[in-house]
N, C-alpha and C. Protein backbone atom coordinates (compact mmCIF):
# COMPACT_ATOMS: atom_id res chain seq x y z
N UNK A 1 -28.88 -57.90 -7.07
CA UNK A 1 -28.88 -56.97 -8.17
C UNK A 1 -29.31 -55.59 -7.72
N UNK A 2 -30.42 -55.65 -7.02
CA UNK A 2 -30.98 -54.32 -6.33
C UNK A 2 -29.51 -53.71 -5.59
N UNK A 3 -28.73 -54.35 -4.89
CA UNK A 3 -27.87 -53.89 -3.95
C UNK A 3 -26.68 -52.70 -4.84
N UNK A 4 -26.52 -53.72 -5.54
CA UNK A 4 -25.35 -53.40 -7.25
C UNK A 4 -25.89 -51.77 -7.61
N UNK A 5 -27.55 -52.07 -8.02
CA UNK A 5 -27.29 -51.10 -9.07
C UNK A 5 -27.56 -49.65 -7.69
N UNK A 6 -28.11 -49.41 -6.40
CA UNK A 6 -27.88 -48.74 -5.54
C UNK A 6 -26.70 -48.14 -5.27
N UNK A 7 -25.89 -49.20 -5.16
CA UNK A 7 -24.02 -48.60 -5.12
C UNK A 7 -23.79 -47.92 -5.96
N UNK A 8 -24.31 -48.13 -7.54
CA UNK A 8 -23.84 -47.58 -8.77
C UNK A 8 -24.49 -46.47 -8.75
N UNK A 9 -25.43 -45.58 -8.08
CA UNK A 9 -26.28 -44.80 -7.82
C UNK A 9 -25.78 -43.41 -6.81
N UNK A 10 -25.10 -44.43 -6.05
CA UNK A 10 -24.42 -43.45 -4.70
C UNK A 10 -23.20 -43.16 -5.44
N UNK A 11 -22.01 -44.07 -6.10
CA UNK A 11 -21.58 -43.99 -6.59
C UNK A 11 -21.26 -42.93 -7.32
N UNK A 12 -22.11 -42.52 -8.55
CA UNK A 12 -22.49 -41.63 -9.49
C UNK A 12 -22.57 -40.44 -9.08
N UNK A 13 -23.33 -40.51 -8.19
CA UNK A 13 -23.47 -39.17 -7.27
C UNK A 13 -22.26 -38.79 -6.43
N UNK A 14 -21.34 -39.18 -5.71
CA UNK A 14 -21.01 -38.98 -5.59
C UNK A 14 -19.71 -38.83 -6.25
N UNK A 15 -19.46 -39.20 -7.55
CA UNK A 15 -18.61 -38.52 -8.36
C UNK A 15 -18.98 -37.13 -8.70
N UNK A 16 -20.15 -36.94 -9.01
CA UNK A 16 -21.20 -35.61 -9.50
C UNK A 16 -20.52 -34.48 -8.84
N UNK A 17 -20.77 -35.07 -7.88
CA UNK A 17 -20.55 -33.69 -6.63
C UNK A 17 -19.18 -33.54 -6.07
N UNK A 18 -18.13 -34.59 -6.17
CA UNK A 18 -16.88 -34.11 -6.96
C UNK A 18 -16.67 -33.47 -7.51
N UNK A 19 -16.91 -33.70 -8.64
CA UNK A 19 -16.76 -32.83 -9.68
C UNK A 19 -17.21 -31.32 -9.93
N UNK A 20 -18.45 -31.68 -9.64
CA UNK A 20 -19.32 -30.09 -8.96
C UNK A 20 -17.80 -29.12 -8.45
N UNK A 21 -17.25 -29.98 -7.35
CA UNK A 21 -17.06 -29.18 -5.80
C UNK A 21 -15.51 -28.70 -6.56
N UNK A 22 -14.88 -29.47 -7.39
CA UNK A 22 -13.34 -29.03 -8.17
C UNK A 22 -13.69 -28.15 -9.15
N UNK A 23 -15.02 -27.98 -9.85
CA UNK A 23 -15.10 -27.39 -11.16
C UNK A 23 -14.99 -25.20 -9.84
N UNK A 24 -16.15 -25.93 -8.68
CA UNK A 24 -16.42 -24.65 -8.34
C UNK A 24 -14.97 -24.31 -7.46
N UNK A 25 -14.04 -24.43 -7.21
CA UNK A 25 -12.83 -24.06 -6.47
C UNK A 25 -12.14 -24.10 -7.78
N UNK A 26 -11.91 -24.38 -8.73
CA UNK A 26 -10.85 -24.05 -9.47
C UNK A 26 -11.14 -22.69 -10.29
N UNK A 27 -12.51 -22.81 -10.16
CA UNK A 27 -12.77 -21.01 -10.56
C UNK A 27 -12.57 -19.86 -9.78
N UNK A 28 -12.81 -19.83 -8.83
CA UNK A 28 -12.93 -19.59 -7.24
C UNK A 28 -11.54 -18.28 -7.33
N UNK A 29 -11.37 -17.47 -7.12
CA UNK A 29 -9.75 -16.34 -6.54
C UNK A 29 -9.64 -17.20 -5.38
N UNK A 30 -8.46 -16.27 -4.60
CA UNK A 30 -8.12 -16.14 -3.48
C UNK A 30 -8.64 -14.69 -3.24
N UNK A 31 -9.40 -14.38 -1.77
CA UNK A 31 -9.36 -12.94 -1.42
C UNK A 31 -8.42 -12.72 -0.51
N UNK A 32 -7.24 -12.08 -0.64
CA UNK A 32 -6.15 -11.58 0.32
C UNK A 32 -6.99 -10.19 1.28
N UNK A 33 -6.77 -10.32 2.24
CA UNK A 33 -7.64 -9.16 3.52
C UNK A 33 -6.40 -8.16 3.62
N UNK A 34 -5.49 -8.57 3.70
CA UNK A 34 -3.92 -8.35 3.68
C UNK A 34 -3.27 -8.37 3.44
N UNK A 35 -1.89 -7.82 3.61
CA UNK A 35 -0.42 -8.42 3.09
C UNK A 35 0.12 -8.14 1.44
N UNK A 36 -0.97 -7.35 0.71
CA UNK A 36 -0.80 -7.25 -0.59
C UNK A 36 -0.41 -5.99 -0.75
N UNK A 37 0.15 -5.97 -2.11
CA UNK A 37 0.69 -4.60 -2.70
C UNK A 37 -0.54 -3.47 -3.04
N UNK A 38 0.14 -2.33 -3.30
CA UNK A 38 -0.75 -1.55 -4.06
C UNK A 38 -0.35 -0.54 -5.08
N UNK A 39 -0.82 -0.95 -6.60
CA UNK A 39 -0.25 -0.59 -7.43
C UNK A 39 -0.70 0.83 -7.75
N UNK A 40 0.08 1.32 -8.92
CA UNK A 40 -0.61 2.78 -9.63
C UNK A 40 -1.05 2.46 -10.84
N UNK A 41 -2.27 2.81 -11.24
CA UNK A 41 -3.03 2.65 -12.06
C UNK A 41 -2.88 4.02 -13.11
N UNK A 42 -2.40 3.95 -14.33
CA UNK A 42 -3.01 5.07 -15.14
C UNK A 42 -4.48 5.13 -15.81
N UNK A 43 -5.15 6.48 -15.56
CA UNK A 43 -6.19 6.09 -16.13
C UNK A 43 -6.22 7.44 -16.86
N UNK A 44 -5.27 7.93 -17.87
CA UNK A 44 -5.88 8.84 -19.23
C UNK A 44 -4.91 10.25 -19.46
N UNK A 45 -5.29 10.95 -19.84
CA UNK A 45 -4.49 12.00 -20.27
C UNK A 45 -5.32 13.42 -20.54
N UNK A 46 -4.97 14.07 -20.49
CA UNK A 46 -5.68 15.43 -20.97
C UNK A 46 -4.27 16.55 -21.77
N UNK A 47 -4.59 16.84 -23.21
CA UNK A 47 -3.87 17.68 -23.20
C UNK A 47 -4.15 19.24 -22.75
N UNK A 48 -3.05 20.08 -22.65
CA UNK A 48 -3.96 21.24 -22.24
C UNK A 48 -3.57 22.34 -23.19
N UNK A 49 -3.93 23.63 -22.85
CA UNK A 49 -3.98 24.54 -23.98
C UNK A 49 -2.53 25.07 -24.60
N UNK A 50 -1.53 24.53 -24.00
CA UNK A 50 -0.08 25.03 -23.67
C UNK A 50 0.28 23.94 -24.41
N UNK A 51 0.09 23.12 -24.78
CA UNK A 51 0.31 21.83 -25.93
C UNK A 51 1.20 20.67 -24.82
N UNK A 52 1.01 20.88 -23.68
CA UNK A 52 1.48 20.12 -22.16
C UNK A 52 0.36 19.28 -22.63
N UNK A 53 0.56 18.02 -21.26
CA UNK A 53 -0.20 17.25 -21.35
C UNK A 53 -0.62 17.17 -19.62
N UNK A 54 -1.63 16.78 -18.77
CA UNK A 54 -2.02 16.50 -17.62
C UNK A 54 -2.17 14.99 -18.22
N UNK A 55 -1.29 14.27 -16.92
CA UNK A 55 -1.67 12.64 -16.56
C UNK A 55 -2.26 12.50 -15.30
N UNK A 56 -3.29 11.49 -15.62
CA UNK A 56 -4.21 11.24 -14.40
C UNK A 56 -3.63 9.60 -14.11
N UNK A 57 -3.69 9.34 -12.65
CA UNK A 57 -3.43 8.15 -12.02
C UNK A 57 -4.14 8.00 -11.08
N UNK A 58 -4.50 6.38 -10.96
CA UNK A 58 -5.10 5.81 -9.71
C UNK A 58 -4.24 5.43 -9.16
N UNK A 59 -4.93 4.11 -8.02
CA UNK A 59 -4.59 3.12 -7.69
C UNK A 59 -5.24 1.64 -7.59
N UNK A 60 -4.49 0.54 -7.62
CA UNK A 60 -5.03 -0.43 -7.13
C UNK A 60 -4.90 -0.63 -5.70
N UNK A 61 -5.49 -1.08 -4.65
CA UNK A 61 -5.13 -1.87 -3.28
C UNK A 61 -5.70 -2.80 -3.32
N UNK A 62 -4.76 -4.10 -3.22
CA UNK A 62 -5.28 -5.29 -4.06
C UNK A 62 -5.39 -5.93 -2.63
N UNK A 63 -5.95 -5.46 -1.59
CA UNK A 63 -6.11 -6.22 -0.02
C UNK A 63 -7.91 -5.78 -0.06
N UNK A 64 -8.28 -6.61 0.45
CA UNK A 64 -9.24 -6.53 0.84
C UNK A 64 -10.26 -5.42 2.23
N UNK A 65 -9.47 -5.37 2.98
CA UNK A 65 -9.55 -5.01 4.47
C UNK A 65 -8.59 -4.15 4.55
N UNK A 66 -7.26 -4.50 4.52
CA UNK A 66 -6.03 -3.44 4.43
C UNK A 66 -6.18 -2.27 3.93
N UNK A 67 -6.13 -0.93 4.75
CA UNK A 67 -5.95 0.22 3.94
C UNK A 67 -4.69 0.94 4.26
N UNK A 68 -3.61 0.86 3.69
CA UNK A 68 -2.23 1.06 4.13
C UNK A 68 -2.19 2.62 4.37
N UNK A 69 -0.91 3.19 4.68
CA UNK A 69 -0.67 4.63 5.23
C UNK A 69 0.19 4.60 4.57
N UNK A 70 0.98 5.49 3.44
CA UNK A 70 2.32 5.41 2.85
C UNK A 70 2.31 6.63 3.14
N UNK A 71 2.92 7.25 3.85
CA UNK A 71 3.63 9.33 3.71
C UNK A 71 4.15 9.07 2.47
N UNK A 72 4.36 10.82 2.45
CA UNK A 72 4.93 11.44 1.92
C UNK A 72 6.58 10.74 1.58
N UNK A 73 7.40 10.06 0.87
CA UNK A 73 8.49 9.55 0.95
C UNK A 73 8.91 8.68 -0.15
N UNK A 74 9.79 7.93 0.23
CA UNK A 74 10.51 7.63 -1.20
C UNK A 74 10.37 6.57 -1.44
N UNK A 75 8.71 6.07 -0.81
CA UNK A 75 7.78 4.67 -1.24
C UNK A 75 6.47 5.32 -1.75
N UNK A 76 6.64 6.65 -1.79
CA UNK A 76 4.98 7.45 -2.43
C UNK A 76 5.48 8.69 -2.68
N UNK A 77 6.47 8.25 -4.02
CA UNK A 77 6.70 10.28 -5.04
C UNK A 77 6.66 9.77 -6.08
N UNK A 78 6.90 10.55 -6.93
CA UNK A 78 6.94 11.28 -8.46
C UNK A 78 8.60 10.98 -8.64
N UNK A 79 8.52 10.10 -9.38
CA UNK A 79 10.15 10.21 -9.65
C UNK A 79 10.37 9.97 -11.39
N UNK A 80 11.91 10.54 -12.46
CA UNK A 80 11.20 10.26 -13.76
C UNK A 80 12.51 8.94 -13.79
N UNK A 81 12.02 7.93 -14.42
CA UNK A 81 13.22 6.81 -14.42
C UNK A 81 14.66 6.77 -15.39
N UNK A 82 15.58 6.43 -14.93
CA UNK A 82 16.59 6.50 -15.97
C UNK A 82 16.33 6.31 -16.87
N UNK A 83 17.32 7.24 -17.90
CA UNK A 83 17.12 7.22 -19.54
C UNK A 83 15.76 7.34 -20.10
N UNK A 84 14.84 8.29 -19.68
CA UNK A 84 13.55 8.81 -20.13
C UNK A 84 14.05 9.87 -20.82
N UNK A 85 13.69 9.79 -22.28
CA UNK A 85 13.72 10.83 -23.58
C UNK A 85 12.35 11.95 -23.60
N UNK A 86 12.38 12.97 -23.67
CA UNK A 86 10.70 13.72 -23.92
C UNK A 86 11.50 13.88 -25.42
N UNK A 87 10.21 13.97 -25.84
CA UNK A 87 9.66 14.52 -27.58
C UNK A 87 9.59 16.04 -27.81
N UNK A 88 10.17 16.93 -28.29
CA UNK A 88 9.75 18.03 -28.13
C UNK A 88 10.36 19.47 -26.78
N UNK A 89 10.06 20.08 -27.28
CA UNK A 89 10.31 21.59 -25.88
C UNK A 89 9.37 20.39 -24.90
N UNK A 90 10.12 21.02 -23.64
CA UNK A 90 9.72 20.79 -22.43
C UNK A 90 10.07 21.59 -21.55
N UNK A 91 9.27 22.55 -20.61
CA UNK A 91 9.78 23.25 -19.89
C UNK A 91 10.41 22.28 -18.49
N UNK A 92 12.17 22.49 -18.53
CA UNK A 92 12.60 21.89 -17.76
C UNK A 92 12.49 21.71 -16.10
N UNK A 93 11.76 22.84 -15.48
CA UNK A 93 11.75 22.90 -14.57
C UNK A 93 10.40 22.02 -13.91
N UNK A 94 9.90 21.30 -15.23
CA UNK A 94 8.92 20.05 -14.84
C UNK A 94 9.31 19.30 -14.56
N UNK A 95 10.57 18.71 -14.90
CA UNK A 95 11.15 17.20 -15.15
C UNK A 95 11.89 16.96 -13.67
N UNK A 96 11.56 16.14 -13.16
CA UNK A 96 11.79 15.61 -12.18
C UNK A 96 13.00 14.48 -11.62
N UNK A 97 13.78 15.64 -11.38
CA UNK A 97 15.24 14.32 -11.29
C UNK A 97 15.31 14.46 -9.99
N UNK A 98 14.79 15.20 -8.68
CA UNK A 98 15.39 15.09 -7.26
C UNK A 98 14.78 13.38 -6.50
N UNK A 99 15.72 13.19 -6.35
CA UNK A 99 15.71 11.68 -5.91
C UNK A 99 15.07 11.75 -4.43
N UNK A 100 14.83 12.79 -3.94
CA UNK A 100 14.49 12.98 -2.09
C UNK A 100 12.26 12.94 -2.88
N UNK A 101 12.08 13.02 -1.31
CA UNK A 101 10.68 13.02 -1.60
C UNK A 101 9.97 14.23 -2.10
N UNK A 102 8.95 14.20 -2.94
CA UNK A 102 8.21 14.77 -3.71
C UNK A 102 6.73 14.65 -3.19
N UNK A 103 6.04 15.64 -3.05
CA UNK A 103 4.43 15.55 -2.80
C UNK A 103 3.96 16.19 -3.87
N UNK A 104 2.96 15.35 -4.54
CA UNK A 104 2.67 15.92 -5.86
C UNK A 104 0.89 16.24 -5.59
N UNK A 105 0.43 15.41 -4.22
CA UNK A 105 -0.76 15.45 -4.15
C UNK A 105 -1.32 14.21 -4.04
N UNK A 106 -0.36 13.43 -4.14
CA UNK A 106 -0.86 12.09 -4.35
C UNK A 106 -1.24 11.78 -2.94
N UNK A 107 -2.11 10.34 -2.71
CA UNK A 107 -3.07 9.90 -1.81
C UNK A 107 -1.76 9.51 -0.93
N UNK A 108 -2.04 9.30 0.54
CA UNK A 108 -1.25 8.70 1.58
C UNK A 108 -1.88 7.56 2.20
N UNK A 109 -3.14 7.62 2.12
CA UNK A 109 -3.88 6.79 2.54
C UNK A 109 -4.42 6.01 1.80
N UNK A 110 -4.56 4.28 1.59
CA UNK A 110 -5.40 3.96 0.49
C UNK A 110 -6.32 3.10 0.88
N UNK A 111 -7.41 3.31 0.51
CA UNK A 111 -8.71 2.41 0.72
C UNK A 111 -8.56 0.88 -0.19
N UNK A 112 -9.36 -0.01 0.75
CA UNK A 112 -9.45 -1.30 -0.19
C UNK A 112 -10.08 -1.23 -1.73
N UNK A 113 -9.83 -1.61 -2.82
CA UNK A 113 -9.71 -2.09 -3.96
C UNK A 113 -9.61 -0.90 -4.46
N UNK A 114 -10.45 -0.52 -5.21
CA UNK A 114 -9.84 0.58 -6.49
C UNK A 114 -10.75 1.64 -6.33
C-alpha cells in the first residue's frame, strides 16, 4: 500500500509540472533576432496654420538584433496609392505620383524594435 500511494505521489507531480511546463510555453512569443519585416507605424497628425495637415510616422523592426539598411529607393519612399481621393483644395505640387525614389527624410537605418 505504502508503494501504491508513493507512485500516486510521483505521479501527481509529475503531471503538475506538465502542466506547469505547457501552461508556461503556450504563453511564451517567439523572439525572431532576424529575418523579420519592418513595418511603418503611424503615430498622429498635426494640423497646421495653412489648414494642411503634418503626418508623423514610425516604425516597427520586429527583429530583435537585426538592424536593417534600406537606402534611399523604391523599398523606402513616399509613394500616394492608386485611386487616393483628397477632400478639399490641395496644393498639387504635394501629391506624390513619381513612381522613382523619393527622400522625404525618412530613416535608412533601423534599430531593433520600435
Amino acid at each position: 500500500m505504502a508503494l501504491s500511494r508513493s507512485r500516486r505521489i510521483v505521479f501527481s507531480a509529475a503531471v503538475a509540472v506538465l502542466c506547469l511546463l505547457s501552461v508556461s510555453m503556450a504563453s511564451s512569443q517567439t523572439l525572431h533576432r532576424f529575418g523579420q519585416s519592418v513595418q511603418p507605424i503611424y503615430e498622429g497628425f498635426e494640423r497646421n496654420s495653412d489648414g494642411t495637415y503634418t503626418l508623423w510616422f514610425g516604425y516597427l523592426n520586429r527583429n530583435y538584433d537585426e538592424t536593417p539598411n534600406v537606402p534611399i529607393g523604391i523599398n523606402n519612399s513616399f509613394q500616394v496609392a492608386e485611386g487616393v481621393q483628397t477632400a478639399g483644395p490641395i496644393d498639387q505640387s504635394l501629391i506624390l505620383v513619381d513612381s522613382g525614389p523619393l527622400d522625404r527624410g525618412q530613416p535608412t537605418y533601423f534599430y531593433p524594435r520600435r
